[in-house]
Protein backbone atom coordinates (compact mmCIF):
# COMPACT_ATOMS: atom_id res chain seq x y z
CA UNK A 1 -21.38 289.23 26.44
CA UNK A 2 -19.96 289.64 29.78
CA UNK A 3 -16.16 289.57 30.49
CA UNK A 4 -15.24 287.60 33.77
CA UNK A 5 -11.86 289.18 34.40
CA UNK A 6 -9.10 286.24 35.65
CA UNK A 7 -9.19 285.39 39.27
CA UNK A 8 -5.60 286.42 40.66
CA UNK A 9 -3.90 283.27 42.16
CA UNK A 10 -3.95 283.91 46.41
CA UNK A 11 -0.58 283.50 47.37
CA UNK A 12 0.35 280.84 49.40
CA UNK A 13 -2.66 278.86 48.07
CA UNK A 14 -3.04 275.41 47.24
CA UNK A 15 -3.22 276.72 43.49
CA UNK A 16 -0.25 278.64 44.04
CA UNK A 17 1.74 276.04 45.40
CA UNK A 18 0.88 274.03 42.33
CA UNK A 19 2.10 276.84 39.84
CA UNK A 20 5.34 277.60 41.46
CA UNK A 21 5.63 273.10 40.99
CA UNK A 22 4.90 273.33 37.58
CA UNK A 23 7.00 276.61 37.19
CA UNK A 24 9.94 273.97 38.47
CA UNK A 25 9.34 271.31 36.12
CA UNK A 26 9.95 273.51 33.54
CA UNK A 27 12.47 275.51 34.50
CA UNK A 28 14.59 272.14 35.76
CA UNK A 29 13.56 269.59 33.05
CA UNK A 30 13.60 271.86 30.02
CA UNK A 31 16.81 273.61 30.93
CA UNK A 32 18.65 270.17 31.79
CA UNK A 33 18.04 268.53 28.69
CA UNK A 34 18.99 271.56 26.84
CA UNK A 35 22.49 271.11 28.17
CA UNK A 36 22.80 267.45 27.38
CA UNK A 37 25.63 267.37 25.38
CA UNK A 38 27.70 269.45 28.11
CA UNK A 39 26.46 267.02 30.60
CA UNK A 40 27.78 264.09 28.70
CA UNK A 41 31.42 265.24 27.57
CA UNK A 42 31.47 266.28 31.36
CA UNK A 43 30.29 262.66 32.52
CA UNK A 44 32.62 260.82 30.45
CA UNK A 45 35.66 262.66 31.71
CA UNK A 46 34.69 262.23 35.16
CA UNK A 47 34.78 258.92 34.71
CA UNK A 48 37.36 258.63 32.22
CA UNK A 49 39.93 261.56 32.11
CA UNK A 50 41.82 261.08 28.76
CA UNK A 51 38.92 259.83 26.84
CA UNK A 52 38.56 262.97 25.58
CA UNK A 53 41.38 266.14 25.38
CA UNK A 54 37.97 268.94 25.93
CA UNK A 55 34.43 269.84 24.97
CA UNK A 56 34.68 269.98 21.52
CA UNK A 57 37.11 266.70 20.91
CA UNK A 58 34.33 265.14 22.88
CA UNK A 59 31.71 266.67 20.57
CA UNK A 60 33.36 265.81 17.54
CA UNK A 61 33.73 262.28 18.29
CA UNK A 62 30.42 261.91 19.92
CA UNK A 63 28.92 263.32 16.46
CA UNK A 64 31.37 261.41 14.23
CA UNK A 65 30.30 258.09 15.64
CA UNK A 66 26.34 258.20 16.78
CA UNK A 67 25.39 261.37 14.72
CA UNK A 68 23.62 263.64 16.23
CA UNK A 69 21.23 261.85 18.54
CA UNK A 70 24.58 260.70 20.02
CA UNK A 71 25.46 264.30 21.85
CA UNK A 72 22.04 264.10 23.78
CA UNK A 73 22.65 260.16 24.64
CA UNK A 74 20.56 260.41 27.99
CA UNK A 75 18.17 262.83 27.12
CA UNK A 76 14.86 261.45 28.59
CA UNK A 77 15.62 260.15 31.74
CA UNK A 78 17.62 263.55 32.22
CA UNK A 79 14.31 265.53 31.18
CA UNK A 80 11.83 262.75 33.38
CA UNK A 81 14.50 262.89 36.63
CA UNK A 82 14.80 266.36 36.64
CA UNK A 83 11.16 267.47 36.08
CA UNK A 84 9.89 265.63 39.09
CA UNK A 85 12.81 267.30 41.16
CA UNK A 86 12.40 270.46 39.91
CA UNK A 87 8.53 270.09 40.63
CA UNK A 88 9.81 269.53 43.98
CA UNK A 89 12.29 271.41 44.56
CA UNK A 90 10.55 274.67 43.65
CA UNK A 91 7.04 273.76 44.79
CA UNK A 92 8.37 273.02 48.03
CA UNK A 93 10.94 275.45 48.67
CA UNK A 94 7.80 277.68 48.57
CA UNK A 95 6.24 275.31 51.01
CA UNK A 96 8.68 275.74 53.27
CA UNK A 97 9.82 279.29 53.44
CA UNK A 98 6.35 280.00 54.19
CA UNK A 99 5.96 277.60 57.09
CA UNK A 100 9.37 278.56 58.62
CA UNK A 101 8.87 281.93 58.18
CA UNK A 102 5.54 281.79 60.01
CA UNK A 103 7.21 279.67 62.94
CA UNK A 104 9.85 282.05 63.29
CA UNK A 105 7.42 285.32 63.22
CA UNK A 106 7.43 288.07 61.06
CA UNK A 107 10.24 289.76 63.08
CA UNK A 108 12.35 287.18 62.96
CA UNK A 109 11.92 285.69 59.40
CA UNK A 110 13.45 289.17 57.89
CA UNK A 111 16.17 289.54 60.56
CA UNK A 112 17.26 285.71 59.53
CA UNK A 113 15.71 285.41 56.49
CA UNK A 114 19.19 283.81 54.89
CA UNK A 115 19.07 281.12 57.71
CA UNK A 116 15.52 280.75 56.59
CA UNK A 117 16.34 280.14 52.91
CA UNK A 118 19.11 277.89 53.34
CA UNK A 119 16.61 275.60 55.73
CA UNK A 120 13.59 275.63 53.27
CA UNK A 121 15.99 274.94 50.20
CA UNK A 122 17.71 272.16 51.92
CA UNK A 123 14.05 270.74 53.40
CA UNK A 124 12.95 270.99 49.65
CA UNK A 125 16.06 269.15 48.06
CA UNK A 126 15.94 266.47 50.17
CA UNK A 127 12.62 265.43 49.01
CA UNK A 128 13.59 266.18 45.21
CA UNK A 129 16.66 263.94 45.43
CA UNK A 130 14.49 261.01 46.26
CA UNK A 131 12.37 262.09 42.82
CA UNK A 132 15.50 262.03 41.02
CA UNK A 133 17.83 259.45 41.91
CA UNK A 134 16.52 256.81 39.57
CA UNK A 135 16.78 258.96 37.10
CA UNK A 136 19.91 260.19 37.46
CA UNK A 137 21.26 256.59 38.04
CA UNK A 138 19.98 255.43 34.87
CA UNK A 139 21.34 258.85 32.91
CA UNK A 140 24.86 258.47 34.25
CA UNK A 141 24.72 254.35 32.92
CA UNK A 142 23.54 255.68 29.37
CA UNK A 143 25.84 258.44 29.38
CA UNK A 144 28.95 256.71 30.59
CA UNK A 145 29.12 252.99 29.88
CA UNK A 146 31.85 251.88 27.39
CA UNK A 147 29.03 249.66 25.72
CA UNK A 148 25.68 251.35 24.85
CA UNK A 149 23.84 250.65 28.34
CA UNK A 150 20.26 250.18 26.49
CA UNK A 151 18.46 250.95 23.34
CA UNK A 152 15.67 252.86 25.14
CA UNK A 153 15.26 254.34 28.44
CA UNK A 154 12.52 251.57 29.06
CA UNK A 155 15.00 248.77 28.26
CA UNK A 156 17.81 251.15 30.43
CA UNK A 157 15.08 251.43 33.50
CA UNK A 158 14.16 247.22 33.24
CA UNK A 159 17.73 246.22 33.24
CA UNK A 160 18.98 247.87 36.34
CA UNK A 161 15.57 246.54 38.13
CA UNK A 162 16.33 243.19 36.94
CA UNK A 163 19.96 242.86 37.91
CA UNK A 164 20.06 245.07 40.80
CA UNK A 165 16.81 245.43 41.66
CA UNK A 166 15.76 248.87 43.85
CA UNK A 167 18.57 249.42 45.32
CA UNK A 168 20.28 249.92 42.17
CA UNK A 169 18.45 253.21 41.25
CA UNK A 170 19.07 254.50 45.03
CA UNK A 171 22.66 253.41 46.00
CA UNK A 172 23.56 256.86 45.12
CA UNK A 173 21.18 258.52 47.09
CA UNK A 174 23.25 259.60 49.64
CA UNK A 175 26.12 261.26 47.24
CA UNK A 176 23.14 262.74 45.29
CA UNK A 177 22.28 264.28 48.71
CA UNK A 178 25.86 265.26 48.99
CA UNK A 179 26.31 267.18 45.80
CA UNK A 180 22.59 268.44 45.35
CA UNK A 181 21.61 269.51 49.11
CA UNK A 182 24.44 272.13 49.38
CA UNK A 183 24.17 273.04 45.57
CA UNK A 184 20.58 273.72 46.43
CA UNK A 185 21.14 275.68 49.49
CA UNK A 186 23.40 277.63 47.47
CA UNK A 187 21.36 278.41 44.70
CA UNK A 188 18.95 279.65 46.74
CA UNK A 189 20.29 281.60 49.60
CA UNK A 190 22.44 282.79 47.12
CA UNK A 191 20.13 284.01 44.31
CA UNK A 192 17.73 285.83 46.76
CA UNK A 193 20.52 287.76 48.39
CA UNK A 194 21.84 288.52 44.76
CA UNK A 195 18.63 289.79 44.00
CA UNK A 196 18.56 292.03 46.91
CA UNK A 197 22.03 293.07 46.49
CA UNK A 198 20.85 294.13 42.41
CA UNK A 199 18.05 295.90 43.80
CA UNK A 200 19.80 297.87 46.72
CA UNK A 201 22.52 299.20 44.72
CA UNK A 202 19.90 300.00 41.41
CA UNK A 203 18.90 302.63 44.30
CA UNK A 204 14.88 302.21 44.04
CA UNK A 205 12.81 298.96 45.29
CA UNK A 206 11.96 296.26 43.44
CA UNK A 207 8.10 297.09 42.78
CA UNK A 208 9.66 300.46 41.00
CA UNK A 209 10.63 298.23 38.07
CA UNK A 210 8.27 296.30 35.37
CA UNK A 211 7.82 292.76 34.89
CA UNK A 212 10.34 292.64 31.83
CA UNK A 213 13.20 294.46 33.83
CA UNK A 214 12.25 292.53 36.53
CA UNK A 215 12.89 288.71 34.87
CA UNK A 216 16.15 290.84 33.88
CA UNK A 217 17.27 290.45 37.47
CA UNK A 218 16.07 286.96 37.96
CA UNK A 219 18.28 286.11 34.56
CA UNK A 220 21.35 288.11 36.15
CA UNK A 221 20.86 287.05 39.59
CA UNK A 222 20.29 283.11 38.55
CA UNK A 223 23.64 283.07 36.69
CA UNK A 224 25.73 284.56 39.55
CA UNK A 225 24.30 281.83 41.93
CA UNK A 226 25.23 279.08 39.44
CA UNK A 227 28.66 279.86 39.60
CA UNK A 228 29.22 279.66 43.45
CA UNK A 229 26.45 276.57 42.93
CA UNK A 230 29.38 274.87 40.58
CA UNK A 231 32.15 274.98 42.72
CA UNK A 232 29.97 273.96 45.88
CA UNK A 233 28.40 270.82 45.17
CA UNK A 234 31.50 269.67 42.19
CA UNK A 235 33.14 267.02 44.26
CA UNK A 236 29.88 264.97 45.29
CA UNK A 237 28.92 265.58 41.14
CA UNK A 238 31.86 263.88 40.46
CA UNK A 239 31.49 260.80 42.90
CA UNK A 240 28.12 260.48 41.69
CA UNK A 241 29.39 259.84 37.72
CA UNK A 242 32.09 257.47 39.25
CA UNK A 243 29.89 255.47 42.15
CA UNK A 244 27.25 254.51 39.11
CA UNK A 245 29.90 252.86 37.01
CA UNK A 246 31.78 250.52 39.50
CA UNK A 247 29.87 247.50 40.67
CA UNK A 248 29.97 247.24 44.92
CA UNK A 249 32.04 244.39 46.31
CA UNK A 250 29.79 241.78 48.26
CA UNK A 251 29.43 243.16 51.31
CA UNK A 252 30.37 247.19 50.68
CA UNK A 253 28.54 249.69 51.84
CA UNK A 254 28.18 252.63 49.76
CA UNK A 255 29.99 255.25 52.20
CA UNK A 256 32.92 252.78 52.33
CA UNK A 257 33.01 252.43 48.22
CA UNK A 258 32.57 256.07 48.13
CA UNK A 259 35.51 256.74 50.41
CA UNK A 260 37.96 254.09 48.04
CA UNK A 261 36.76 256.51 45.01
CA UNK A 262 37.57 259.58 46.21
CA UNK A 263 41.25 257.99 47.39
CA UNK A 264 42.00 256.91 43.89
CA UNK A 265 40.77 260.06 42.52
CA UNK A 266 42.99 262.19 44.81
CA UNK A 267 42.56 266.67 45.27
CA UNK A 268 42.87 267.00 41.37
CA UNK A 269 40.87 264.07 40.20
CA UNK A 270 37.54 265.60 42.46
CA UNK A 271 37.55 268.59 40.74
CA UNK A 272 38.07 267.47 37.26
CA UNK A 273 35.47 268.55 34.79
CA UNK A 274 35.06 272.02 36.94
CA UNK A 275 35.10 274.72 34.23
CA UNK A 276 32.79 272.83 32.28
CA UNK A 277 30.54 272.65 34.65
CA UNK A 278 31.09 275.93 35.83
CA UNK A 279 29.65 277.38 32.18
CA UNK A 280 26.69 274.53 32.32
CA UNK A 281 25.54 275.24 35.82
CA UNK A 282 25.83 279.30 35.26
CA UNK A 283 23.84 279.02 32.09
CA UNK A 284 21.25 276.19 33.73
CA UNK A 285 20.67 278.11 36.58
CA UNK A 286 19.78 282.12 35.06
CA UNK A 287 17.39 279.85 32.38
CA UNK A 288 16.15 278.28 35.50
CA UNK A 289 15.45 281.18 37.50
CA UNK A 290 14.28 283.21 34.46
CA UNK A 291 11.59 280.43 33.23
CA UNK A 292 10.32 280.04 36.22
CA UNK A 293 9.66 283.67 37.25
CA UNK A 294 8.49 283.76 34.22
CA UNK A 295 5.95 281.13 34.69
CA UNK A 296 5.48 283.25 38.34
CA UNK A 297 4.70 286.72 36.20
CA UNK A 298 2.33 284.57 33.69
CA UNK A 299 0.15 283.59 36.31
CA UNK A 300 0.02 287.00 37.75
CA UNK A 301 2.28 286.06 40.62
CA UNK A 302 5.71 288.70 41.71
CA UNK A 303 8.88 287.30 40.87
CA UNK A 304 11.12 285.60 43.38
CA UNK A 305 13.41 288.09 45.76
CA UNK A 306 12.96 291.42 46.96
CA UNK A 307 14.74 294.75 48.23
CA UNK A 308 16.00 293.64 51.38
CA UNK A 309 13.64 296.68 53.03
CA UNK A 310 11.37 295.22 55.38
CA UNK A 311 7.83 296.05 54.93
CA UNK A 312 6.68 298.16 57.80
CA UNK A 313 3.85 296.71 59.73
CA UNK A 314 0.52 297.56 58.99
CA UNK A 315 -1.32 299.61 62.22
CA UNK A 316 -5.44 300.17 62.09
């Protein structure tokens, strides 16, 4: 019998477009819902400061009265929302880098390559907000109403359409914009120069290394990028757990609603919930990055990052 060896997957293909998508709705949705129960204590507090004193108080109560299933109250339209962003996100981040990089020319793509990560991770998450918003609306209403919100996340999903219609899954768009687009840029910009940093000061270039020691550096570099990712998009995280709990006057626009939150809140109140979400997003993100290089080396694919060095140019 004959062996037909595995086609390698041409870069910058249609197919390999696809696999760095699916890569993302792994790495986003499986990691997300994994972190649940951090993303619920955190949630409630935002909303409610003394409901509970920290993590575990929250934890402990959560379990004491809803059992188990209670700490991941949430759970599927977390792991639905963030799969179709991180689909996005990834896929076209990919999308993007290549098509700037090619409009700026090879020359220029290297010399301002972090310019040209922070544009293609920004293009990327504006799209992937749009994926996620209704998702994220109805997760924060499950998570943080006083009252169980819904049995389901069907029942959840009908009851906003019917009493607010479309513009209740969306009227935090624009704050979901806020905290994601620079949380995005970050994570991005941020974990390739990481990565190039790792690599520079290992002293030998990144092809030098196996696959293995390679998703290493992904892990390593993902969880240094969460942390800056954290501090950089808390504020907007915050208005986005308030702004889906208090009903709009007739009349108010979201910016102006937004604006009367943040007032009330005051300096202290934005950042509340920070070193809890410093640990969740530092964790998230090294999962993230490591599943989907992961998914990258599975297909035959080279991780994400380089050396810095720029390749020299090829003459015949």
């Amino acid at each position: 019998m004959e062996i037909v060896e595995k086609k390698p997957i041409e870069l910058y293909s249609g197919k390999y477009y696809l696999t760095c998508a699916f890569g993302g709705v792994l790495a986003c949705g499986i990691t997300h819902t994994f972190v649940t129960p951090l993303d619920l204590v955190k949630c409630r507090r935002q909303v409610n400061p003394n409901i509970y004193k920290g993590n575990f108080d929250g934890w402990g109560k959560i379990y004491r009265g809803s059992g188990f299933g209670g700490l991941y109250t949430g759970w599927v339209p977390t792991f639905i929302g963030y799969s179709f962003q991180g689909a996005a996100k990834y896929g076209f981040y990919e999308l993007f880098k290549k098509t700037y990089s090619d409009l700026a020319g090879e020359e220029n793509a290297h010399k301002y390559r972090t310019g040209l990560y922070l544009a293609a991770s920004a293009s990327a998450e504006v799209l992937a907000d749009i994926a996620l918003c209704p998702w994220e609306a109805l997760k924060v209403r499950m998570q943080t109403s006083t009252e169980p919100f819904a049995k389901s996340t069907v029942e959840g999903f009908n009851k906003i359409l019917k009493n607010e219609s479309i513009s209740g899954f969306y009227k935090g768009l624009t704050p979901l914009w806020a905290r994601q687009v620079p949380y995005t840029m970050m994570k991005f910009a941020s974990f390739e120069k990481t990565v190039e940093y790792i690599y520079k000061n290992l002293g030998k270039p990144k092809e030098s290394y196996n696959k293995l020691e390679q998703l290493g550096v992904s892990f390593l570099g993902g969880y240094i990028a969460g942390v800056f990712c954290a501090i950089v998009s808390h504020p907007a995280d915050t208005l986005v757990s308030k702004l889906n709990n208090v009903k709009k006057a007739e009349g108010e626009s979201t910016l102006a609603l937004s604006s009367k939150i943040v007032k009330e809140l005051g300096f202290t109140g934005i950042w509340r919930g920070l070193g809890t979400r410093v640990i969740m997003i530092g964790t998230l993100t090294a999962l993230q990055w490591l599943i989907y290089d992961y998914v990258k080396v599975f297909s035959g694919l080279p991780t994400t990052g380089s050396s810095g060095e720029k390749k020299p140019t090829k003459i015949d």
